[in-house]
C-alpha atoms as a PDB file:
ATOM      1  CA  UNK A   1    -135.299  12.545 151.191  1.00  0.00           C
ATOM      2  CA  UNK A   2    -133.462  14.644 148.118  1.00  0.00           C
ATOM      3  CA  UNK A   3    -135.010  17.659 148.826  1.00  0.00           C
ATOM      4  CA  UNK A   4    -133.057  19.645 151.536  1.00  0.00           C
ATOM      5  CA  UNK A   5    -135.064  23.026 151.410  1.00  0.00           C
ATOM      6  CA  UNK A   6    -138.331  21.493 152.216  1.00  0.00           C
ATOM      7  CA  UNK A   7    -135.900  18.633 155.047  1.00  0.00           C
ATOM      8  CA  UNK A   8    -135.189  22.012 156.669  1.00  0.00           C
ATOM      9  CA  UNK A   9    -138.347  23.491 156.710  1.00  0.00           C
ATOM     10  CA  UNK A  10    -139.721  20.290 158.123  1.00  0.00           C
ATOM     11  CA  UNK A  11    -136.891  20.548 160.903  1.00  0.00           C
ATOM     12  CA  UNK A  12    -137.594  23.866 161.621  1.00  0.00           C
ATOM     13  CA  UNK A  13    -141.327  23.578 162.067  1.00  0.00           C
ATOM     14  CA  UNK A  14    -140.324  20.577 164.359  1.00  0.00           C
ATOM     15  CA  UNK A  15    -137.932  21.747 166.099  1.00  0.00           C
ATOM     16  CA  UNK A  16    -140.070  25.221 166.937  1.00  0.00           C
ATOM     17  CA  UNK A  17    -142.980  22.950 167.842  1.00  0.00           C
ATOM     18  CA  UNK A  18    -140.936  20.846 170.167  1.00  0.00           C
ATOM     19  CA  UNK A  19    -138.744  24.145 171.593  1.00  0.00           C
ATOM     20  CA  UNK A  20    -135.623  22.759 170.619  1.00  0.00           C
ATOM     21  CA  UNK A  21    -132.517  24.298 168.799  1.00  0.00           C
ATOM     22  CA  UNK A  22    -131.611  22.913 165.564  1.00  0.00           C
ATOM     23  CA  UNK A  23    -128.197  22.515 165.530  1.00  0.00           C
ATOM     24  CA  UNK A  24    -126.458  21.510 162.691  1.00  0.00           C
ATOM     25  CA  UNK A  25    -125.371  18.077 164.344  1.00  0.00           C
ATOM     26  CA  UNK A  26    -128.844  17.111 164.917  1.00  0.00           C
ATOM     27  CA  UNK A  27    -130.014  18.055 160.971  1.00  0.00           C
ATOM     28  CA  UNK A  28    -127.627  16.158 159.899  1.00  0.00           C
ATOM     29  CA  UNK A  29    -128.436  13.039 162.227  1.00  0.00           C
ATOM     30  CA  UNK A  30    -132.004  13.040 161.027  1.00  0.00           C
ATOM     31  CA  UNK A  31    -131.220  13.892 156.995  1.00  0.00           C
ATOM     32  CA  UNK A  32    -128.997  11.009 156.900  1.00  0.00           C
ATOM     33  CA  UNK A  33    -131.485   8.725 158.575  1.00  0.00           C
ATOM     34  CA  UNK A  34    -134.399  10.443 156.115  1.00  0.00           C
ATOM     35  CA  UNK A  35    -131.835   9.829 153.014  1.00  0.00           C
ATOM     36  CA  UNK A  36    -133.083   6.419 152.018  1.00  0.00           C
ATOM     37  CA  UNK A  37    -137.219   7.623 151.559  1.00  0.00           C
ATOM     38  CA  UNK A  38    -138.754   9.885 149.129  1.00  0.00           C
ATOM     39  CA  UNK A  39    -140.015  13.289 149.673  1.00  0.00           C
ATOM     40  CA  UNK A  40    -143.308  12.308 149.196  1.00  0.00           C
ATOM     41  CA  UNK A  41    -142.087   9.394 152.106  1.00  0.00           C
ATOM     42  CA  UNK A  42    -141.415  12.240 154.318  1.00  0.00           C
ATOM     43  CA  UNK A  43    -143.304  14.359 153.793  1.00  0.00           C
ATOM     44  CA  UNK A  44    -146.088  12.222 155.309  1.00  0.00           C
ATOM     45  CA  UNK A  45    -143.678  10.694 158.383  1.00  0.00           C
ATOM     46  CA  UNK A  46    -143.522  14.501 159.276  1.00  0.00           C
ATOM     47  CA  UNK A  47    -147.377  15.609 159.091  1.00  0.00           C
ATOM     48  CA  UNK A  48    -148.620  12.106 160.661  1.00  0.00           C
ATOM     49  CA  UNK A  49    -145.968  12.650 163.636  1.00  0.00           C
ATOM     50  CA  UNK A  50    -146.296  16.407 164.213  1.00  0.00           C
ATOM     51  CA  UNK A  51    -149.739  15.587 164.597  1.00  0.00           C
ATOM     52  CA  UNK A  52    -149.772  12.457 166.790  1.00  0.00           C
ATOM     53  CA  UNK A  53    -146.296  12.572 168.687  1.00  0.00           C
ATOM     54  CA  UNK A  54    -146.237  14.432 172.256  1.00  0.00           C
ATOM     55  CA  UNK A  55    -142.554  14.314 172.624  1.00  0.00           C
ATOM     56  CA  UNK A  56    -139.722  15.568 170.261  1.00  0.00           C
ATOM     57  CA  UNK A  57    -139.421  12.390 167.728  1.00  0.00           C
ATOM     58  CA  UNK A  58    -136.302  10.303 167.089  1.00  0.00           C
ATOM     59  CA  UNK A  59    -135.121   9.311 163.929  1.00  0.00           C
ATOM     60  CA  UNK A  60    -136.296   5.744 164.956  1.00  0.00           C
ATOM     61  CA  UNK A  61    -140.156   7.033 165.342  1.00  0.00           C
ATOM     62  CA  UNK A  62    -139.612   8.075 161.054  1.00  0.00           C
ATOM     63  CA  UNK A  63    -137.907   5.331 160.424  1.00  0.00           C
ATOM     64  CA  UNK A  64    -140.455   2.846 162.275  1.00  0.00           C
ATOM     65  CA  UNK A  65    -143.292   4.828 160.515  1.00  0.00           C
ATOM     66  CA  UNK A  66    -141.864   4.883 157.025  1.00  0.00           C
ATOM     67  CA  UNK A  67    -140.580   1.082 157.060  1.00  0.00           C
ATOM     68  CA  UNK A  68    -143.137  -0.862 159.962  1.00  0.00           C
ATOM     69  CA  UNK A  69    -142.049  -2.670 163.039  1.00  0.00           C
ATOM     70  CA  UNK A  70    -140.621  -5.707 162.394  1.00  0.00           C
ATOM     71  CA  UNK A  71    -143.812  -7.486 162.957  1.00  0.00           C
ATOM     72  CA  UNK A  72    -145.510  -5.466 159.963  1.00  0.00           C
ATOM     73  CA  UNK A  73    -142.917  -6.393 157.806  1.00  0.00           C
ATOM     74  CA  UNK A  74    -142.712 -10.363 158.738  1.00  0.00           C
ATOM     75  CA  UNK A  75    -146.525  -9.891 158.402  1.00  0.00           C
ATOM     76  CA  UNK A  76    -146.242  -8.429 154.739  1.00  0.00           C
ATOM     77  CA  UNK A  77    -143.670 -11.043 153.850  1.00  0.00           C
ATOM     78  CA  UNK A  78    -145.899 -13.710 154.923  1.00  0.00           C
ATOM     79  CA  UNK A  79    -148.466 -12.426 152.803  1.00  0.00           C
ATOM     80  CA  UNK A  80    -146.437 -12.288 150.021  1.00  0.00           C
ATOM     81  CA  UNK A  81    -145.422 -15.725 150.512  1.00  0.00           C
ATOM     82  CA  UNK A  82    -148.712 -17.429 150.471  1.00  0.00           C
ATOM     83  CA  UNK A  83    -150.132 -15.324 147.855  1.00  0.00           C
ATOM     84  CA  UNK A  84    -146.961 -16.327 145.423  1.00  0.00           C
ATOM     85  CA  UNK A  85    -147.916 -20.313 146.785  1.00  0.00           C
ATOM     86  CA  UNK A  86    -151.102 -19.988 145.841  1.00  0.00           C
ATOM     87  CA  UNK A  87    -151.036 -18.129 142.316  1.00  0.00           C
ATOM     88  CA  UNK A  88    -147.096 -20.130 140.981  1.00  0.00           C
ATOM     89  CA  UNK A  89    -147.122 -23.549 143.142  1.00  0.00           C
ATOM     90  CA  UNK A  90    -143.536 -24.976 144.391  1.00  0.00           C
ATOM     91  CA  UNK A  91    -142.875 -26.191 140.481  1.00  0.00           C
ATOM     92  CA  UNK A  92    -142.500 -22.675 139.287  1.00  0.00           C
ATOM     93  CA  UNK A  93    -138.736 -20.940 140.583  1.00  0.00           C
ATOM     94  CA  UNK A  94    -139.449 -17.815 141.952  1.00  0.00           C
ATOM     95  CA  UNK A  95    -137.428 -14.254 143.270  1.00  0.00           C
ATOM     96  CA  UNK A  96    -139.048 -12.145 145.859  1.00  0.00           C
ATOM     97  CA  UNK A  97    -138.187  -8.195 146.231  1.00  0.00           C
ATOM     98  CA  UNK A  98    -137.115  -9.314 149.897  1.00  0.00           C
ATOM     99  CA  UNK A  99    -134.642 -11.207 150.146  1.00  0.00           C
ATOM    100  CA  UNK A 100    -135.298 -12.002 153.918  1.00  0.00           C
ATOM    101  CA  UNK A 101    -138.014 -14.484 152.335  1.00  0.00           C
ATOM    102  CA  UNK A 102    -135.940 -16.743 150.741  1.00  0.00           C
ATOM    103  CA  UNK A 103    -134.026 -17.113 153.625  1.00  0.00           C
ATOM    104  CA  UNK A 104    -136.776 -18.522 155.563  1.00  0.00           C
ATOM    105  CA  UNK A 105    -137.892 -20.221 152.947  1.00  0.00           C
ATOM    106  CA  UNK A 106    -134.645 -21.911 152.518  1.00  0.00           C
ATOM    107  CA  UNK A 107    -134.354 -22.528 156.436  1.00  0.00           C
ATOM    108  CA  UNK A 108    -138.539 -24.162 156.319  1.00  0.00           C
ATOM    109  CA  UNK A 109    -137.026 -26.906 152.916  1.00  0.00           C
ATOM    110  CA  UNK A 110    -136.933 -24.291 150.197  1.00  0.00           C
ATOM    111  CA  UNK A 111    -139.578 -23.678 147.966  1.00  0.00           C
ATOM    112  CA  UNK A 112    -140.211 -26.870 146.645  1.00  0.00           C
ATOM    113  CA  UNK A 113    -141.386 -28.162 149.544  1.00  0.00           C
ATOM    114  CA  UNK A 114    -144.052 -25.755 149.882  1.00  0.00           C
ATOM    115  CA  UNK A 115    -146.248 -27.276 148.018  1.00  0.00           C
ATOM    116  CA  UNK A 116    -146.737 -29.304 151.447  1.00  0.00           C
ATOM    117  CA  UNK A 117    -147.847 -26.695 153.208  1.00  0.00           C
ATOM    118  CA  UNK A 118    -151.455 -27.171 153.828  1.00  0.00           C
ATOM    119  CA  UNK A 119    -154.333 -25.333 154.887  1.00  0.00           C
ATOM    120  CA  UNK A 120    -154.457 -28.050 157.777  1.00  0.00           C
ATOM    121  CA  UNK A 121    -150.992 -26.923 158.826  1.00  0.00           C
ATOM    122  CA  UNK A 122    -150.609 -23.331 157.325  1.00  0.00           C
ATOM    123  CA  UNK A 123    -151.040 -21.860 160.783  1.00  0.00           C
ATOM    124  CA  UNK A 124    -148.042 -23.347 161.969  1.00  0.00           C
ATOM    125  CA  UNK A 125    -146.037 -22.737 159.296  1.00  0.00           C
ATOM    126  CA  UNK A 126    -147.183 -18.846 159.550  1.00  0.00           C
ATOM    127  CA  UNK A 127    -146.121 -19.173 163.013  1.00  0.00           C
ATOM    128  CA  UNK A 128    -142.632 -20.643 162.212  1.00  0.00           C
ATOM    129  CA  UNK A 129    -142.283 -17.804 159.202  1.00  0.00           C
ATOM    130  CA  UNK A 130    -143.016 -14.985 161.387  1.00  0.00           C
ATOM    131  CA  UNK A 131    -140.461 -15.557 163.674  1.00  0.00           C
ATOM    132  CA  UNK A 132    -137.642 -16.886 161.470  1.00  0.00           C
ATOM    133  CA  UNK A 133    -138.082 -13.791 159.514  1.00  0.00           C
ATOM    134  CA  UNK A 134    -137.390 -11.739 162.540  1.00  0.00           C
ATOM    135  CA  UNK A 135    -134.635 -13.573 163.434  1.00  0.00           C
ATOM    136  CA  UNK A 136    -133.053 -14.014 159.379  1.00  0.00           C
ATOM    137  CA  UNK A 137    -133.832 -10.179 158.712  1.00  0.00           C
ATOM    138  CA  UNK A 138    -131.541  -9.148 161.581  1.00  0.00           C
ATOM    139  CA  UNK A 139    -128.694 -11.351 161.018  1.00  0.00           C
ATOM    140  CA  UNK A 140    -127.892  -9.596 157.345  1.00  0.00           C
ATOM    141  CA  UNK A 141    -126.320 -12.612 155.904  1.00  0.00           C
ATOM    142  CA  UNK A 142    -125.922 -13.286 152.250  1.00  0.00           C
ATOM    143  CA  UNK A 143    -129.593 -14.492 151.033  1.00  0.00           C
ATOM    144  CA  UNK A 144    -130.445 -17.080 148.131  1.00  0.00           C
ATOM    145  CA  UNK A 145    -130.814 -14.915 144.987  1.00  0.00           C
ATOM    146  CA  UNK A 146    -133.823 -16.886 143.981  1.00  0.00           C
ATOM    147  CA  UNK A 147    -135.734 -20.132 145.134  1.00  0.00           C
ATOM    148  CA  UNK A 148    -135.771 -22.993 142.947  1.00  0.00           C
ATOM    149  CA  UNK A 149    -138.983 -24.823 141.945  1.00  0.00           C
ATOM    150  CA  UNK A 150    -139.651 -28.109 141.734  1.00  0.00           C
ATOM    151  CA  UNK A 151    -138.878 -28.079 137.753  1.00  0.00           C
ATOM    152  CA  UNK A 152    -135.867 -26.521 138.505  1.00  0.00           C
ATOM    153  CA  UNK A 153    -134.867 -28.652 141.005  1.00  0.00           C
ATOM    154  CA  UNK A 154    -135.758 -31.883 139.041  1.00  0.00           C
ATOM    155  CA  UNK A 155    -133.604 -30.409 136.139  1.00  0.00           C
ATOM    156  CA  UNK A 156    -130.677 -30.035 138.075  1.00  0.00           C
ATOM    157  CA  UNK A 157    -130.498 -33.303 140.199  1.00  0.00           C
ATOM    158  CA  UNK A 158    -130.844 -34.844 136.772  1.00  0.00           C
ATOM    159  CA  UNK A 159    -127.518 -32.927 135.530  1.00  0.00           C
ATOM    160  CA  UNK A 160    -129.230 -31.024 133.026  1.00  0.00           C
ATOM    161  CA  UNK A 161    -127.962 -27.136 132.299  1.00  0.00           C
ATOM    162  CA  UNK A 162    -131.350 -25.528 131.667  1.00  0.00           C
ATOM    163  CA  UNK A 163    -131.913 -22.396 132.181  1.00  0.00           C
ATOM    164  CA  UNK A 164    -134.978 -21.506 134.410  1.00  0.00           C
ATOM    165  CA  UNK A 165    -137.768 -19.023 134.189  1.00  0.00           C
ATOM    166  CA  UNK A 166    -138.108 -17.096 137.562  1.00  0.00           C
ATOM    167  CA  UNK A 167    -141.768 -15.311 138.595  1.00  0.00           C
ATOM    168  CA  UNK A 168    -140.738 -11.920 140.116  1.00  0.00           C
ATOM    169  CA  UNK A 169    -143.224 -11.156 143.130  1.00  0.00           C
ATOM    170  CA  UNK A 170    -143.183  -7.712 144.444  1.00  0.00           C
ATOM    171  CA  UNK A 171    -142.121  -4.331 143.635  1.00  0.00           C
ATOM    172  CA  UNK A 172    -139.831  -5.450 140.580  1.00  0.00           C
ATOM    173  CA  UNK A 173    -141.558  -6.454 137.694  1.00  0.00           C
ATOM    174  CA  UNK A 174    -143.850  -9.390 137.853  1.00  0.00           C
ATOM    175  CA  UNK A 175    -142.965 -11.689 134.705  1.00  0.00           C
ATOM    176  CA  UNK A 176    -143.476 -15.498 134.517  1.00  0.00           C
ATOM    177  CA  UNK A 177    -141.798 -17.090 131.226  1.00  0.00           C
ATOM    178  CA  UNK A 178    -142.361 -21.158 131.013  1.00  0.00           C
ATOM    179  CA  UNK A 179    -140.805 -23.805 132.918  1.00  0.00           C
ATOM    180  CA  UNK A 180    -139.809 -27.245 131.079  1.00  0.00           C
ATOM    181  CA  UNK A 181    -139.426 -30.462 132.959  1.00  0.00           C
ATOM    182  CA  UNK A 182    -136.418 -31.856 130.279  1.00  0.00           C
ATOM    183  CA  UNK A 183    -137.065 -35.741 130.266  1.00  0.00           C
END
């Protein structure tokens, strides 16, 4: 949240509705925690949990509301994932806005190997996705910047410095330049 005027009216009303005193320690706990999200973001969190919380809310209720549990989010990814299977295939490289996916990915064979992934067996492999992406998401390591297609793959095995195109999925832009298979 940028806007600290309308943060402190929102504190305010809360704090009055929940008869407790807002002390400057406790602002500054929940504007720091609010920091990351827009005011539009907040704005929302704040109506939507006035309105449906019984008990003075934590800064992990507006978080969990403005992000998802973890489930929603290893839900979304998985999503993601099969919708970028089913519109680029494993030959075409590809970068996803969460990073968290190609780390699964990388931990189920990498991308080129999803182009095993059958209907016959999808269900499993959601099963395995949703819970590595629980597990990846909370470790924090370094993730794969991208996820290399088959092409790009075949290209490098091969010794050949070609430059791959990458389909963006998600929030950044979604481009797809061509792929060549050098012979």
């Amino acid at each position: 949240m940028k806007n600290e005027i309308k943060f402190k009216e929102f504190m305010t009303v809360l704090c009055e509705l929940y008869d407790k005193t807002p002390s400057p320690l406790l602002i500054g706990i929940y504007w720091k925690a609010l920091e990351p999200f827009t005011d539009e973001q907040c704005e929302t969190a704040f109506n939507s949990i006035i309105c449906s919380s019984r008990f003075f809310p934590k800064p992990a209720d507006f978080i969990e509301f403005l992000q998802g549990t973890n489930q929603d989010k290893a839900t979304q990814a998985w999503i993601k994932t099969v919708n970028a299977i089913r519109k680029y295939g494993n030959y075409t490289s590809v970068k996803f806005d969460d990073p968290v996916i190609h780390a699964v990915i990388e931990f189920m064979g990498g991308w080129a190997n999803t182009g095993e992934w059958h209907d016959d067996n999808l269900r499993w492999k959601e099963k395995e996705f949703l819970q590595l992406y629980k597990v990846m998401e909370k470790r924090g390591e370094p993730y794969p910047l991208h996820l290399p297609g088959l092409i790009e793959v075949i290209n490098q095995s091969k010794g050949y410095d070609v430059q791959n195109e990458i389909a963006f999925i998600g929030r950044h832009k979604t481009t797809l330049k061509s792929s060549k298979l050098v012979n």
